[in-house]
Protein backbone atom coordinates (compact mmCIF):
# COMPACT_ATOMS: atom_id res chain seq x y z
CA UNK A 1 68.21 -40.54 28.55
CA UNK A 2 66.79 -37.83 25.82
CA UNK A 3 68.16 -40.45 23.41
CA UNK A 4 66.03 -43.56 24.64
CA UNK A 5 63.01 -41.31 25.15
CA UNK A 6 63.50 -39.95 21.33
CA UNK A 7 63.75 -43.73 20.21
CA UNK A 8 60.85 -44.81 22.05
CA UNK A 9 58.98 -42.16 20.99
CA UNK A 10 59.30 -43.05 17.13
CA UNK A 11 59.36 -46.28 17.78
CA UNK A 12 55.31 -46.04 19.67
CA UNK A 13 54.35 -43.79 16.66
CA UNK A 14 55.52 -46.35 14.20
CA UNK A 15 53.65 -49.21 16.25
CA UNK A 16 50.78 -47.16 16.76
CA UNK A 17 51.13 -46.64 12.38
CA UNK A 18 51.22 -49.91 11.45
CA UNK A 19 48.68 -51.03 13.59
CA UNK A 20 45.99 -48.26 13.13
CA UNK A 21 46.65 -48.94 9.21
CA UNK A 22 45.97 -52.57 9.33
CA UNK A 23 42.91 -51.79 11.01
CA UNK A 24 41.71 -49.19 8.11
CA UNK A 25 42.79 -51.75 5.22
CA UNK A 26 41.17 -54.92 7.40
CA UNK A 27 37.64 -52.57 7.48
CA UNK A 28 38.21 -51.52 4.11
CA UNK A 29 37.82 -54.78 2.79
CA UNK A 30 35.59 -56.06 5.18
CA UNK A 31 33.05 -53.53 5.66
CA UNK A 32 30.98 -53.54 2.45
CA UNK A 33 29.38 -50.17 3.52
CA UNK A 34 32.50 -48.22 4.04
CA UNK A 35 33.79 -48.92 0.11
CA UNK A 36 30.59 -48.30 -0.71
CA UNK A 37 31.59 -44.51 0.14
CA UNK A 38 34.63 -44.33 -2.23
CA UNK A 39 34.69 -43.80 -5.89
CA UNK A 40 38.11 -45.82 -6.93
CA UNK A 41 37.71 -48.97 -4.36
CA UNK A 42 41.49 -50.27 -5.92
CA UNK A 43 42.81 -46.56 -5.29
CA UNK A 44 41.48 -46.41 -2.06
CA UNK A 45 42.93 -49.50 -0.83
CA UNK A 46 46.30 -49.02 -2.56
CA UNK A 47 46.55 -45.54 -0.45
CA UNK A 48 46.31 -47.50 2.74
CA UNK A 49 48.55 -49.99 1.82
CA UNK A 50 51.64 -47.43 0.98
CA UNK A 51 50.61 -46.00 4.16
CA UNK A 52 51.03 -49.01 5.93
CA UNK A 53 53.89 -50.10 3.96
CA UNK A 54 55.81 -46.64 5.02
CA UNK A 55 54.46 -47.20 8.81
CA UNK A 56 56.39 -50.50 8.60
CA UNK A 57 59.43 -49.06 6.31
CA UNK A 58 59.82 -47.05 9.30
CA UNK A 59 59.74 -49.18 11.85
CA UNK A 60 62.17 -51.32 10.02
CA UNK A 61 64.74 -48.80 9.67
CA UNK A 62 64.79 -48.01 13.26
CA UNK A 63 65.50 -51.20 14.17
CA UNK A 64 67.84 -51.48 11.62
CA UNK A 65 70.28 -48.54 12.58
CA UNK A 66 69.32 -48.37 16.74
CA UNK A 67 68.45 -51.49 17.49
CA UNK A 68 68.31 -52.94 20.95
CA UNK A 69 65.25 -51.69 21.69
C-alpha cells in the first residue's frame, strides 16, 4: 500500500512538472511582456525547456521500470 502511495506520489509531481512547465515555456513565448523582463530571451527559454524535458525524463522512467499505473 506504502508502495502505490510512493508511486502515485512521484508520478502527480511529475504530471504536475510537466504540465506547470509547458505552461511557463507556452507564456514565455507568448507573452511579449514577460521576455521583455529577461536579459538572454534564448537562455531563458532553453532553461525551461531542460526543465520540462527532465519533468518528462521522469515521468518516462517511472513508467518505464513500475509501470501499470
Amino acid at each position: 500500500m506504502k508502495d502505490n502511495q510512493l508511486i502515485q506520489a512521484l508520478k502527480f509531481k511529475y504530471e504536475y512538472e510537466v504540465n506547470k512547465h509547458r505552461v511557463d515555456l507556452n507564456n514565455f513565448i507568448n507573452n511579449p511582456v514577460a521576455v521583455a523582463e529577461h536579459e538572454s530571451i534564448v537562455d531563458t527559454a532553453d532553461i525551461i525547456v531542460e526543465k520540462l524535458a527532465t519533468s518528462e525524463e521522469k515521468l518516462a522512467t517511472l513508467e518505464a521500470h513500475v509501470g501499470g499505473f
